[in-house]
PDB file of N, CA and C in Angstrom:
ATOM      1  N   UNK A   1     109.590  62.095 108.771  1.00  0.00           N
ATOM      2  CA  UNK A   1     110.130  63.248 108.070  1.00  0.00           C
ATOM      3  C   UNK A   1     110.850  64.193 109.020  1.00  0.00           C
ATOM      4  N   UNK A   2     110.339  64.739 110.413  1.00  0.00           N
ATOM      5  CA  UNK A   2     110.732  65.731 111.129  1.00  0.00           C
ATOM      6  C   UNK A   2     112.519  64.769 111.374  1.00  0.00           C
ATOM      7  N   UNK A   3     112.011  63.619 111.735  1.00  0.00           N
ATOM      8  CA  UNK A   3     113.251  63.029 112.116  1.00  0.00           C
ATOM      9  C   UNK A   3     114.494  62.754 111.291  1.00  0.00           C
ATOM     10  N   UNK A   4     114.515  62.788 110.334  1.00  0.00           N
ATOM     11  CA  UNK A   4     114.902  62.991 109.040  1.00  0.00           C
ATOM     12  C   UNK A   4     116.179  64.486 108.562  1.00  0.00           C
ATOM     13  N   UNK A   5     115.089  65.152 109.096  1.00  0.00           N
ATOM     14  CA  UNK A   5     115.484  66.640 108.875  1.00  0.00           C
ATOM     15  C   UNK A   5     116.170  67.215 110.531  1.00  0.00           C
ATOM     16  N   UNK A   6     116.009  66.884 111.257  1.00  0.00           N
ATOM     17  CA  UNK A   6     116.637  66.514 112.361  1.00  0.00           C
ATOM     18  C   UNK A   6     117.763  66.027 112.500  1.00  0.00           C
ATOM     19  N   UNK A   7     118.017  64.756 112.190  1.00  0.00           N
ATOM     20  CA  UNK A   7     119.405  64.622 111.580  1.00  0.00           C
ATOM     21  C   UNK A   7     120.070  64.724 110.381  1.00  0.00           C
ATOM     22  N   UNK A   8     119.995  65.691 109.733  1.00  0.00           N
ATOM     23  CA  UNK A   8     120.296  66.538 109.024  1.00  0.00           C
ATOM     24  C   UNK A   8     121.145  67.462 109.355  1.00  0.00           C
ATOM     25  N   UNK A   9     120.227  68.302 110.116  1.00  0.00           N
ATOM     26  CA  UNK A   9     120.736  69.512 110.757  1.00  0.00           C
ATOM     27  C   UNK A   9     121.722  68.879 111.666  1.00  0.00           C
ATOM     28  N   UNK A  10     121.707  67.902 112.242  1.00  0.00           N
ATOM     29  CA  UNK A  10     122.715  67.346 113.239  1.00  0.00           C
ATOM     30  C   UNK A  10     123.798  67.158 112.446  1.00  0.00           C
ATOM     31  N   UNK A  11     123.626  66.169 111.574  1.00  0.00           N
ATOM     32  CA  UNK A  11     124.973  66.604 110.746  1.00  0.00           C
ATOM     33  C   UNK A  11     125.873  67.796 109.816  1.00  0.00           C
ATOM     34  N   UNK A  12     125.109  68.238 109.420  1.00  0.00           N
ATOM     35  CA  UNK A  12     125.303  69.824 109.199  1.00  0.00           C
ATOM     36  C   UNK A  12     126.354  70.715 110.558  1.00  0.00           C
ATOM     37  N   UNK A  13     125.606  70.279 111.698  1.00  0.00           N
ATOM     38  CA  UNK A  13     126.138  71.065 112.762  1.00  0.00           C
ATOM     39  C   UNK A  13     127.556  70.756 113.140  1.00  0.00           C
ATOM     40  N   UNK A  14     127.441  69.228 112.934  1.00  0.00           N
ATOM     41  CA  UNK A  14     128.912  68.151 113.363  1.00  0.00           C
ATOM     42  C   UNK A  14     129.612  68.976 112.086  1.00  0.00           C
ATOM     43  N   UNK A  15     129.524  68.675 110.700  1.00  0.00           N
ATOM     44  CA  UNK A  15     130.224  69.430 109.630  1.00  0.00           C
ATOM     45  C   UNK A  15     130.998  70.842 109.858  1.00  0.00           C
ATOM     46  N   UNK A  16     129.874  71.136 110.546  1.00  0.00           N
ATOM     47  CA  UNK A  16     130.850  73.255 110.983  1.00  0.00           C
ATOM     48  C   UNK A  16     131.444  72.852 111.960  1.00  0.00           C
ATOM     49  N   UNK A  17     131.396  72.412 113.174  1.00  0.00           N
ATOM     50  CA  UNK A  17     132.118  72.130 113.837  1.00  0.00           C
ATOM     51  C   UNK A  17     133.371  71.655 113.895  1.00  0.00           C
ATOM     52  N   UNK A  18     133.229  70.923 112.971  1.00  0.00           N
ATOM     53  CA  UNK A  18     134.604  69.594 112.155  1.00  0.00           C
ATOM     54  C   UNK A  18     135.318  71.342 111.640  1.00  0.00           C
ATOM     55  N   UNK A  19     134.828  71.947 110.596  1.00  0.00           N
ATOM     56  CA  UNK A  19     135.557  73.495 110.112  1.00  0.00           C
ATOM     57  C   UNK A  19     135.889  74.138 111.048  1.00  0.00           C
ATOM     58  N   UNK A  20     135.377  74.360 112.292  1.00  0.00           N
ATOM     59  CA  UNK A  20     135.929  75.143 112.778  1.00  0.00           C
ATOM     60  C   UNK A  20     136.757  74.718 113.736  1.00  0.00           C
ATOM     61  N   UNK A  21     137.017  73.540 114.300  1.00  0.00           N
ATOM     62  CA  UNK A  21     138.015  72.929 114.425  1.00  0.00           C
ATOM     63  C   UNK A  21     139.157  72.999 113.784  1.00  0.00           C
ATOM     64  N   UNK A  22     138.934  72.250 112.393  1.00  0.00           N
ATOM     65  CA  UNK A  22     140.531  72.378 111.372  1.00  0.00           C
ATOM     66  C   UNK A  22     140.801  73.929 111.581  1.00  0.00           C
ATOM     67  N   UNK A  23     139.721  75.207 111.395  1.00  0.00           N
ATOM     68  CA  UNK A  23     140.512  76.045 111.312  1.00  0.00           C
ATOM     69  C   UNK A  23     141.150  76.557 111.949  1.00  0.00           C
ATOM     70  N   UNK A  24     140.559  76.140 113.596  1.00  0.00           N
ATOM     71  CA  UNK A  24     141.410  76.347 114.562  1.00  0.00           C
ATOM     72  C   UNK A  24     142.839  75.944 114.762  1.00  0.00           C
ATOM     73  N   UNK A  25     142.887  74.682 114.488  1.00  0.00           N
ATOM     74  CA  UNK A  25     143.983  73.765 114.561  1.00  0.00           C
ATOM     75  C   UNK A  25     145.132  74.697 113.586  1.00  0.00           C
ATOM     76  N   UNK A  26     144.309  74.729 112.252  1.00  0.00           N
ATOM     77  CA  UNK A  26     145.633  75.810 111.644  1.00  0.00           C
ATOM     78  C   UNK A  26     145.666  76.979 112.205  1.00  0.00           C
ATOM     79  N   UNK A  27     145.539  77.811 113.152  1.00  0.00           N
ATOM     80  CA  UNK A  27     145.960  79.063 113.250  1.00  0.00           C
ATOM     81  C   UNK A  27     146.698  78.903 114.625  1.00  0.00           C
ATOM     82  N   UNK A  28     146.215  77.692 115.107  1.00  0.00           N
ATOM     83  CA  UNK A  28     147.511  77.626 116.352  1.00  0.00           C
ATOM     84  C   UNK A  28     148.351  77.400 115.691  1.00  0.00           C
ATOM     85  N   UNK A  29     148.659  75.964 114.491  1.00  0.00           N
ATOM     86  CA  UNK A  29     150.045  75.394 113.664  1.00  0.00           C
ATOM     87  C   UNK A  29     150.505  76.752 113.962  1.00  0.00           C
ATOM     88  N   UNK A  30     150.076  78.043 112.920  1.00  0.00           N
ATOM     89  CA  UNK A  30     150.845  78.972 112.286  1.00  0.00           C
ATOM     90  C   UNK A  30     151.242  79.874 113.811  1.00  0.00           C
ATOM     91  N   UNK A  31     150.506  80.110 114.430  1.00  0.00           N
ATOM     92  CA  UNK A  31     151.218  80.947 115.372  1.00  0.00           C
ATOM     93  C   UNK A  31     152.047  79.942 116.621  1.00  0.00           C
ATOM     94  N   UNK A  32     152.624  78.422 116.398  1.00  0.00           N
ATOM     95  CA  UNK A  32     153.415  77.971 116.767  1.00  0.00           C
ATOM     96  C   UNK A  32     154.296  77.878 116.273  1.00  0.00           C
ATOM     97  N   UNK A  33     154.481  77.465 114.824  1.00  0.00           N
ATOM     98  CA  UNK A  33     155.905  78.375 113.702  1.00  0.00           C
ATOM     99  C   UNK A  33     156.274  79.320 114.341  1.00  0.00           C
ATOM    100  N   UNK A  34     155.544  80.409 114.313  1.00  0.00           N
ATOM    101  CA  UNK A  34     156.094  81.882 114.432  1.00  0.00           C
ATOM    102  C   UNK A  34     156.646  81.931 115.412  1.00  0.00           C
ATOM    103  N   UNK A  35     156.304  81.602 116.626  1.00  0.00           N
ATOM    104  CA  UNK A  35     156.717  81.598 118.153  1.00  0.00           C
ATOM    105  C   UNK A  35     157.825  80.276 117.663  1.00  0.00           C
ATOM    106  N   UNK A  36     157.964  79.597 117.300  1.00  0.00           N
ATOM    107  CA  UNK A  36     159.100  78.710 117.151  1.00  0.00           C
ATOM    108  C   UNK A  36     160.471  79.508 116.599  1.00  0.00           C
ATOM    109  N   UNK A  37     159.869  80.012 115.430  1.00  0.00           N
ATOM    110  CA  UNK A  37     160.756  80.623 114.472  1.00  0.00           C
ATOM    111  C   UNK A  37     161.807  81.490 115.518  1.00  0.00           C
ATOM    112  N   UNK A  38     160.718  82.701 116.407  1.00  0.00           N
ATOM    113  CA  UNK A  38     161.428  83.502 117.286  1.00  0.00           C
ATOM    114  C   UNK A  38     162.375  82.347 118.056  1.00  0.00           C
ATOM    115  N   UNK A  39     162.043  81.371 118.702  1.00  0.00           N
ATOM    116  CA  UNK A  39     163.228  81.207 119.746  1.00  0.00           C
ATOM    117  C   UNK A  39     164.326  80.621 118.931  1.00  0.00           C
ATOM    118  N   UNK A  40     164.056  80.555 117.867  1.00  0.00           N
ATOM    119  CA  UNK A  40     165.134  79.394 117.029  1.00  0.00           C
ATOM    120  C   UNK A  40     166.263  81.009 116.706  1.00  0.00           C
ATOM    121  N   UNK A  41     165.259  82.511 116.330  1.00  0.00           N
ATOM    122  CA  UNK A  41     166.031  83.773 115.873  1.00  0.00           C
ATOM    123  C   UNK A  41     166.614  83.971 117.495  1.00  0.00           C
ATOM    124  N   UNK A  42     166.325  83.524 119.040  1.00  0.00           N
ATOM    125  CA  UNK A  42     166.892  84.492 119.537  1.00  0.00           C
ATOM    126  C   UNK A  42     168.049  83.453 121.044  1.00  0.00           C
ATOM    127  N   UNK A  43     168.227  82.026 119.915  1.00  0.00           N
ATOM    128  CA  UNK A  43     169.009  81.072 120.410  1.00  0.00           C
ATOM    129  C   UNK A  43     170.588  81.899 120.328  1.00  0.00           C
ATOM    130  N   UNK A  44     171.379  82.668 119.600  1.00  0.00           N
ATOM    131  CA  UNK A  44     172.168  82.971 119.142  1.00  0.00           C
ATOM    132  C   UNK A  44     172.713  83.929 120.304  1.00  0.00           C
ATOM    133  N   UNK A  45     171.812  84.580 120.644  1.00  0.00           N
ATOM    134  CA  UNK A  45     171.330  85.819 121.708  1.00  0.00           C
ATOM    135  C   UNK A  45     171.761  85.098 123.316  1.00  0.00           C
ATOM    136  N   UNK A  46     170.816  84.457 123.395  1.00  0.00           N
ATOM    137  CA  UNK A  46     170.932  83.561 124.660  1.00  0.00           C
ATOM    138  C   UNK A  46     172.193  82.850 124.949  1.00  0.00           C
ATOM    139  N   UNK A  47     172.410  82.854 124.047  1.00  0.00           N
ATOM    140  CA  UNK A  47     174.055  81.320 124.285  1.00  0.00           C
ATOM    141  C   UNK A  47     175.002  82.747 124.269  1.00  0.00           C
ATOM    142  N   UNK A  48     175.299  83.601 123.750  1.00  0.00           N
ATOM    143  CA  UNK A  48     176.299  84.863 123.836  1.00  0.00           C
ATOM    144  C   UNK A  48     176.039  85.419 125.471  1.00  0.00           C
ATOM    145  N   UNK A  49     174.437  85.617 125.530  1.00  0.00           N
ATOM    146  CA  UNK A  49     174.447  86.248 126.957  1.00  0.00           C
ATOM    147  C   UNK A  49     175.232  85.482 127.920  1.00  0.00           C
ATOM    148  N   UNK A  50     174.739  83.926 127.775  1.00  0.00           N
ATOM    149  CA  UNK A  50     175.223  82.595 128.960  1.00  0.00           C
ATOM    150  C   UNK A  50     177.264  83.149 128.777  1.00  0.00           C
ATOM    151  N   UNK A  51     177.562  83.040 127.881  1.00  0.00           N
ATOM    152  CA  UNK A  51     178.555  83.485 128.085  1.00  0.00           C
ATOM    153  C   UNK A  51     178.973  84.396 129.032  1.00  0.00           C
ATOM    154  N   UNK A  52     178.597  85.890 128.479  1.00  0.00           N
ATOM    155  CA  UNK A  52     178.776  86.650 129.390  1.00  0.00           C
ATOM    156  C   UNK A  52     178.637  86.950 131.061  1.00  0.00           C
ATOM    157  N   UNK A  53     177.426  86.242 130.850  1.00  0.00           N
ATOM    158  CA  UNK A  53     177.177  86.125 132.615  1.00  0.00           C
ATOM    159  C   UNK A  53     178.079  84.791 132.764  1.00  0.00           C
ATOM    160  N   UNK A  54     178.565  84.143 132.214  1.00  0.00           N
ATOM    161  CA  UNK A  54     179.710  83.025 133.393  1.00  0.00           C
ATOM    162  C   UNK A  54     181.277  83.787 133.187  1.00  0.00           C
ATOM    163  N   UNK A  55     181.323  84.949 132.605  1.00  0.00           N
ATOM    164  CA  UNK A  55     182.882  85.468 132.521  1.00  0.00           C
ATOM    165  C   UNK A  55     182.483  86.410 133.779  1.00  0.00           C
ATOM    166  N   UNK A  56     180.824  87.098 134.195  1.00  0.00           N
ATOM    167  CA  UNK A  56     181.219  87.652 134.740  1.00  0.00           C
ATOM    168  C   UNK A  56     181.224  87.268 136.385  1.00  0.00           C
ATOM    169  N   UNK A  57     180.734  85.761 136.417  1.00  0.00           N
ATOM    170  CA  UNK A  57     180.804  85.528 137.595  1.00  0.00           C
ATOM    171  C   UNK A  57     182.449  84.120 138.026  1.00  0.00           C
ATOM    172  N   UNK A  58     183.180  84.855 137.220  1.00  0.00           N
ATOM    173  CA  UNK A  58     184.719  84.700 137.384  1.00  0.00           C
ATOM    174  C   UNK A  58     185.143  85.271 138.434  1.00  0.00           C
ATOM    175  N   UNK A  59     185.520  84.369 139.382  1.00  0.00           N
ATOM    176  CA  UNK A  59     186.033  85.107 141.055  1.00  0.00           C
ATOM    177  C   UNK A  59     187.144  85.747 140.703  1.00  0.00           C
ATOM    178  N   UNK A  60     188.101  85.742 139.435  1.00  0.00           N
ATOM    179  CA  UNK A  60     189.180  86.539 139.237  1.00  0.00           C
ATOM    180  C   UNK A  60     188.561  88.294 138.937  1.00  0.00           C
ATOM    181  N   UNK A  61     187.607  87.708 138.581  1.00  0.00           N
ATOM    182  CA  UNK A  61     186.935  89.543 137.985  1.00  0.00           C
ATOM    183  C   UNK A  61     186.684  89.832 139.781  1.00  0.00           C
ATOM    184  N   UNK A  62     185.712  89.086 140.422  1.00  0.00           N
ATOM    185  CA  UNK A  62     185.039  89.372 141.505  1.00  0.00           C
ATOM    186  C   UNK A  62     186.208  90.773 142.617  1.00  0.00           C
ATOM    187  N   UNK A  63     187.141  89.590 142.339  1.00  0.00           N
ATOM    188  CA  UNK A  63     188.301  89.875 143.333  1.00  0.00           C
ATOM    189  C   UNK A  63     188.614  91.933 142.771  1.00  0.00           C
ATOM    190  N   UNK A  64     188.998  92.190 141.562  1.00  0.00           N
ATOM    191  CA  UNK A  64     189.413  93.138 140.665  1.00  0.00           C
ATOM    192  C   UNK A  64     188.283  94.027 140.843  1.00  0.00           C
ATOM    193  N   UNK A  65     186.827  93.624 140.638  1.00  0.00           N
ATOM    194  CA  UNK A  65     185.993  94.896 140.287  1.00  0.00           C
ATOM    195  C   UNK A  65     185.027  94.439 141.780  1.00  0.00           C
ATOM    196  N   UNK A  66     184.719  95.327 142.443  1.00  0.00           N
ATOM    197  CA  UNK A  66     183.791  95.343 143.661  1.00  0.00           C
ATOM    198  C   UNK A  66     182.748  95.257 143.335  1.00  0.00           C
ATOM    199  N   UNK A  67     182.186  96.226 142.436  1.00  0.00           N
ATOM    200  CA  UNK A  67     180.745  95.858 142.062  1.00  0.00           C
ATOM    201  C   UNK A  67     179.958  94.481 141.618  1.00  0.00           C
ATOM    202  N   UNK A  68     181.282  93.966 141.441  1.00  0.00           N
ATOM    203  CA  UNK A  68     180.875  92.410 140.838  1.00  0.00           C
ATOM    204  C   UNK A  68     180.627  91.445 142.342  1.00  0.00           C
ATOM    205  N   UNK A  69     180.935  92.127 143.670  1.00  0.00           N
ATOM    206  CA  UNK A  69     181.098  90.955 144.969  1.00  0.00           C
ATOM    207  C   UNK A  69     179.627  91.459 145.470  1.00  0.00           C
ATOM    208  N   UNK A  70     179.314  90.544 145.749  1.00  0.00           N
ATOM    209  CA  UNK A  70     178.140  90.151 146.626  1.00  0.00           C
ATOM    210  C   UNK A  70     177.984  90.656 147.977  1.00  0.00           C
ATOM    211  N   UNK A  71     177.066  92.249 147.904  1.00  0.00           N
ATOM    212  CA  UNK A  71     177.589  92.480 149.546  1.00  0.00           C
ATOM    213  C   UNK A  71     177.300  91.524 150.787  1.00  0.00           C
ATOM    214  N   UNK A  72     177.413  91.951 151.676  1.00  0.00           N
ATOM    215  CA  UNK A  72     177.566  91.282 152.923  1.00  0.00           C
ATOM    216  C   UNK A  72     176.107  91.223 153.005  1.00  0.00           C
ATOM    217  N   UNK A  73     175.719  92.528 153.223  1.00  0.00           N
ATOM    218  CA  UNK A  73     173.992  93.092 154.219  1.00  0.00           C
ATOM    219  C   UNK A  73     173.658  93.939 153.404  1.00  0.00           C
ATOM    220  N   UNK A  74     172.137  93.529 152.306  1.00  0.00           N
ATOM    221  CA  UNK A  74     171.522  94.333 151.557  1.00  0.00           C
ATOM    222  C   UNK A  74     171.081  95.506 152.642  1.00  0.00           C
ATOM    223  N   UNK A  75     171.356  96.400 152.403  1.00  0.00           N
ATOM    224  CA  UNK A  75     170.853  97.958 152.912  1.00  0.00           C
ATOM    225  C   UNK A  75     169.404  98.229 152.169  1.00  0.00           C
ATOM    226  N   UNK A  76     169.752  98.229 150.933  1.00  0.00           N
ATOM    227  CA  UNK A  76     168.106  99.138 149.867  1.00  0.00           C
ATOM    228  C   UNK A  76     168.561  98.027 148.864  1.00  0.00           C
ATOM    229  N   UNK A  77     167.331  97.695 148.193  1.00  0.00           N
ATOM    230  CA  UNK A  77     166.781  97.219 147.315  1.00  0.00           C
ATOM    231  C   UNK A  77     166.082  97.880 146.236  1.00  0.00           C
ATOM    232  N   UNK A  78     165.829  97.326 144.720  1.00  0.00           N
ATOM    233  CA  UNK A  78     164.769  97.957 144.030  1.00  0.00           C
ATOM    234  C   UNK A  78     164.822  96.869 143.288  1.00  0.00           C
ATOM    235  N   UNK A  79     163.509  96.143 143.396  1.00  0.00           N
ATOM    236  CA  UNK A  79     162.366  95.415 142.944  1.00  0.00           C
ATOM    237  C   UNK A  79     161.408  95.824 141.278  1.00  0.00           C
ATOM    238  N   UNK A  80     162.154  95.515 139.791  1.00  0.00           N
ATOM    239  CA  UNK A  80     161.413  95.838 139.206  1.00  0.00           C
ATOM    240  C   UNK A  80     160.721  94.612 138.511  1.00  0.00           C
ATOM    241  N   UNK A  81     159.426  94.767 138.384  1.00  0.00           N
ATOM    242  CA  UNK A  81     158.654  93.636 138.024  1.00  0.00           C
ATOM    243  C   UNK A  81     158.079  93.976 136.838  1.00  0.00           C
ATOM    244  N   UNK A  82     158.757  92.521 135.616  1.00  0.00           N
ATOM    245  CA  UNK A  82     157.756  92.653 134.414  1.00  0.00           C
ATOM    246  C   UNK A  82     156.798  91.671 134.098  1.00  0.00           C
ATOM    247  N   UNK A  83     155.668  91.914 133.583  1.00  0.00           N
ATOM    248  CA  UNK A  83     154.860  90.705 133.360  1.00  0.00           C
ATOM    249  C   UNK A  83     154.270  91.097 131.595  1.00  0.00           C
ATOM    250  N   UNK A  84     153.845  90.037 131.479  1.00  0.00           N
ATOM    251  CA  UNK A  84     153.549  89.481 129.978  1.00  0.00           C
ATOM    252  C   UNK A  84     151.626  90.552 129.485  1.00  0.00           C
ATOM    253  N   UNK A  85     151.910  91.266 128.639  1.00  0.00           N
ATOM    254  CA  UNK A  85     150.348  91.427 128.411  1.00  0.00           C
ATOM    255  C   UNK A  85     149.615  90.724 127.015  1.00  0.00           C
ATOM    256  N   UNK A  86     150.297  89.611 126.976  1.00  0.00           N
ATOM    257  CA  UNK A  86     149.702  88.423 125.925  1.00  0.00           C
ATOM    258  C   UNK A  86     148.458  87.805 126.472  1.00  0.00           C
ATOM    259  N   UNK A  87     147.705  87.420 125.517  1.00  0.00           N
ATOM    260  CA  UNK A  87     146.862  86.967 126.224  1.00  0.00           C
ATOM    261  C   UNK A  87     146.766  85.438 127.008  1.00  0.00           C
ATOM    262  N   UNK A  88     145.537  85.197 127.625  1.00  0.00           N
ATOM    263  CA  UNK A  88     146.059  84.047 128.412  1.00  0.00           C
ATOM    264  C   UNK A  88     147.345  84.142 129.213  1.00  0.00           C
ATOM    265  N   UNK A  89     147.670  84.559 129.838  1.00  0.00           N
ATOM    266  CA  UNK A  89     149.061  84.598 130.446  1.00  0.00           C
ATOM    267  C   UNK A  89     148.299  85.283 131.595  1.00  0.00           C
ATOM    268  N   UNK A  90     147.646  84.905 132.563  1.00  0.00           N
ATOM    269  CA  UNK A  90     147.057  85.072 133.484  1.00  0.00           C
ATOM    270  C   UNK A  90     147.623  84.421 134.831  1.00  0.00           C
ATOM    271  N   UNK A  91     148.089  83.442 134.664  1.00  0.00           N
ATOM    272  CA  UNK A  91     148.701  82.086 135.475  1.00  0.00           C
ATOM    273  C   UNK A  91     150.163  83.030 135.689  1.00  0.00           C
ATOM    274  N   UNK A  92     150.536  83.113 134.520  1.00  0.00           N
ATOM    275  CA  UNK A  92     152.402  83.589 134.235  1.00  0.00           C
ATOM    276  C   UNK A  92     152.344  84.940 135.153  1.00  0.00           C
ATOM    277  N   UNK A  93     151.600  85.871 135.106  1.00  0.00           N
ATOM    278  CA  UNK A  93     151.483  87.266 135.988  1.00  0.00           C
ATOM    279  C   UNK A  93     151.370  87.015 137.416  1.00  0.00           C
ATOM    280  N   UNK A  94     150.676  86.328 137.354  1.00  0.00           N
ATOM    281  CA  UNK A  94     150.058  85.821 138.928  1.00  0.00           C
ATOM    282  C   UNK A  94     151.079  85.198 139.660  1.00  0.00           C
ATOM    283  N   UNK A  95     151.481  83.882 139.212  1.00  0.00           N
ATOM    284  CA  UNK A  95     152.859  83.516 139.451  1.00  0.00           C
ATOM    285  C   UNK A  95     154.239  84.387 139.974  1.00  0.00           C
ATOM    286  N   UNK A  96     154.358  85.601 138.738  1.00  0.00           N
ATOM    287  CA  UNK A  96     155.215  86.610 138.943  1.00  0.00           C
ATOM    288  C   UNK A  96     155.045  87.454 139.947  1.00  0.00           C
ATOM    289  N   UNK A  97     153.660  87.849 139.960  1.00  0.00           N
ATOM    290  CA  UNK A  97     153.416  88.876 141.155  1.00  0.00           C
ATOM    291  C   UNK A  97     153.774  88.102 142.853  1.00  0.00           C
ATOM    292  N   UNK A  98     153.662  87.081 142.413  1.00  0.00           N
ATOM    293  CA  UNK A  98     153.577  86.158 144.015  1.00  0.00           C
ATOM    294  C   UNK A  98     155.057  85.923 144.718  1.00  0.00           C
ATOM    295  N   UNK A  99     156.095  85.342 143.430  1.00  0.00           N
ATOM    296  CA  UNK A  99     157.681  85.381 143.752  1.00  0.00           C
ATOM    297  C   UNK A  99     157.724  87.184 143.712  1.00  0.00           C
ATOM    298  N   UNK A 100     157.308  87.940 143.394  1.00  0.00           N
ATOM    299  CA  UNK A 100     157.785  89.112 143.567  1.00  0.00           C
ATOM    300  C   UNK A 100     157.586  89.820 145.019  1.00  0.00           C
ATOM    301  N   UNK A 101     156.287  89.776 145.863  1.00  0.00           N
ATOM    302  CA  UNK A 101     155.723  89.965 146.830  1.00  0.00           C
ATOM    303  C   UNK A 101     157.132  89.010 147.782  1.00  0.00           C
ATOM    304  N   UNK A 102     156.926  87.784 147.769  1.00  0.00           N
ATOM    305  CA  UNK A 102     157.586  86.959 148.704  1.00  0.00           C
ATOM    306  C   UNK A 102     159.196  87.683 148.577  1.00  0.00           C
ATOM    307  N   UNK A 103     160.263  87.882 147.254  1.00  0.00           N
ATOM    308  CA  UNK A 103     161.329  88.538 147.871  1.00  0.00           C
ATOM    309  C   UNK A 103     161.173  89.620 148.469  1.00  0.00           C
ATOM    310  N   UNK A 104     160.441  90.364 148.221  1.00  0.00           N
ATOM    311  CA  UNK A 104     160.296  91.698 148.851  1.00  0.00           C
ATOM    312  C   UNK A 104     160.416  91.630 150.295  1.00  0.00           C
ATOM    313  N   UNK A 105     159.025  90.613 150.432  1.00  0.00           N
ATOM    314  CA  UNK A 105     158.816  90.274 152.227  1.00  0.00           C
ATOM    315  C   UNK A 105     160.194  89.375 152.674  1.00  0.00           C
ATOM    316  N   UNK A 106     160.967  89.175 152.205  1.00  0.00           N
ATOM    317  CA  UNK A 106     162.201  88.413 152.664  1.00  0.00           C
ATOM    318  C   UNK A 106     163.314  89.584 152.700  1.00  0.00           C
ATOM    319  N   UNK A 107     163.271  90.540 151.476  1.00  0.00           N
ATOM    320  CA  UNK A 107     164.183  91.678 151.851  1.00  0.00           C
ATOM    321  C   UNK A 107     163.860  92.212 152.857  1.00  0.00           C
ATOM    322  N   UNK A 108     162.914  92.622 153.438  1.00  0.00           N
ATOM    323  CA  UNK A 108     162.528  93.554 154.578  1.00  0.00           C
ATOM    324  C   UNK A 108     162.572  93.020 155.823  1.00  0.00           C
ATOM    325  N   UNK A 109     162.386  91.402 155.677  1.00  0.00           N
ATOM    326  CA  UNK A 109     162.713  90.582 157.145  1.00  0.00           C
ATOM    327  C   UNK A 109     163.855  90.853 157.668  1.00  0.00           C
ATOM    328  N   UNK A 110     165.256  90.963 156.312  1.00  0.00           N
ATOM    329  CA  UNK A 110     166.378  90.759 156.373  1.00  0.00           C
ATOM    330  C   UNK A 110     166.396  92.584 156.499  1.00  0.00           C
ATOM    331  N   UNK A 111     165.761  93.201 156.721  1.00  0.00           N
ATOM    332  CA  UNK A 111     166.116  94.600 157.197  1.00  0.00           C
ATOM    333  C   UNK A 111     166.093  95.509 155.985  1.00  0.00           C
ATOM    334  N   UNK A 112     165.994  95.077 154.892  1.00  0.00           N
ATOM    335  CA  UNK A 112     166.377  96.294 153.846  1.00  0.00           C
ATOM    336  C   UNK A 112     165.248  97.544 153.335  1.00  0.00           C
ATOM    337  N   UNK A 113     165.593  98.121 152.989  1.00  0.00           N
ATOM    338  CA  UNK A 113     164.564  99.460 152.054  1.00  0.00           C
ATOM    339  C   UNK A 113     164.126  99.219 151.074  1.00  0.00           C
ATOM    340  N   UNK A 114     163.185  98.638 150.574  1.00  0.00           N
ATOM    341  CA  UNK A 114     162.627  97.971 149.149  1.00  0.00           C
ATOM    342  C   UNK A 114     161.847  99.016 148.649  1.00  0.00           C
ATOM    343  N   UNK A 115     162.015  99.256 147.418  1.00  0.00           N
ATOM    344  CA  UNK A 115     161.636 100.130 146.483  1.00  0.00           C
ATOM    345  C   UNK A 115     161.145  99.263 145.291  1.00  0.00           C
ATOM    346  N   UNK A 116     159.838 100.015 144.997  1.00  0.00           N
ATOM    347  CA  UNK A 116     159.074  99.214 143.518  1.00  0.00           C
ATOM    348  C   UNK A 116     159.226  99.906 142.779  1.00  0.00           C
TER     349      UNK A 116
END
């Protein structure tokens, strides 16, 4: 009898488990739509920007507007760093903070004034 009721409860337990699984499974589906949906809304965005940044790295502009040439010898710098406050995105910050640290320490090798 104990054994009986024993696996019982074992299956019972496998049963919620199995639920809370599926329900998991659907609430990632839905918040992978959504996050889909966005890049599919901000494809339109991106391909206009790509544009813009290859008109503006046209050596005919370069030549015309100065601000567009690449100086010689960074003097000062300013370093602004964004990171993600989603969750899980622990890796993605960390990552960021690390390429951010390393140009810095490469601007300053190369002599410059870095500002955060």
């Amino acid at each position: 009898m104990a054994k009986t009721r024993e696996i019982k409860r074992r299956l019972n337990s496998i049963d919620k488990t199995r639920q809370i699984t599926r329900t998991m499974e659907m609430v990632a589906t839905s918040k992978l739509k959504k996050l889909s949906d966005l890049v599919h809304a901000a494809r339109p965005y991106s391909e206009r920007l790509g544009e813009v940044i290859g008109r503006l790295t046209d050596p005919e502009l370069r030549d015309r507007y100065p601000l567009l040439r690449r100086p010689e010898e960074v003097r000062r710098a300013a370093v602004l760093l964004l990171t993600s406050n989603r969750g899980l995105a622990g890796a993605f910050n960390v990552n960021l903070i690390r390429e951010a640290r390393e140009l810095v320490a490469r601007l300053e090798s190369d002599g410059a004034v870095v500002d955060l």
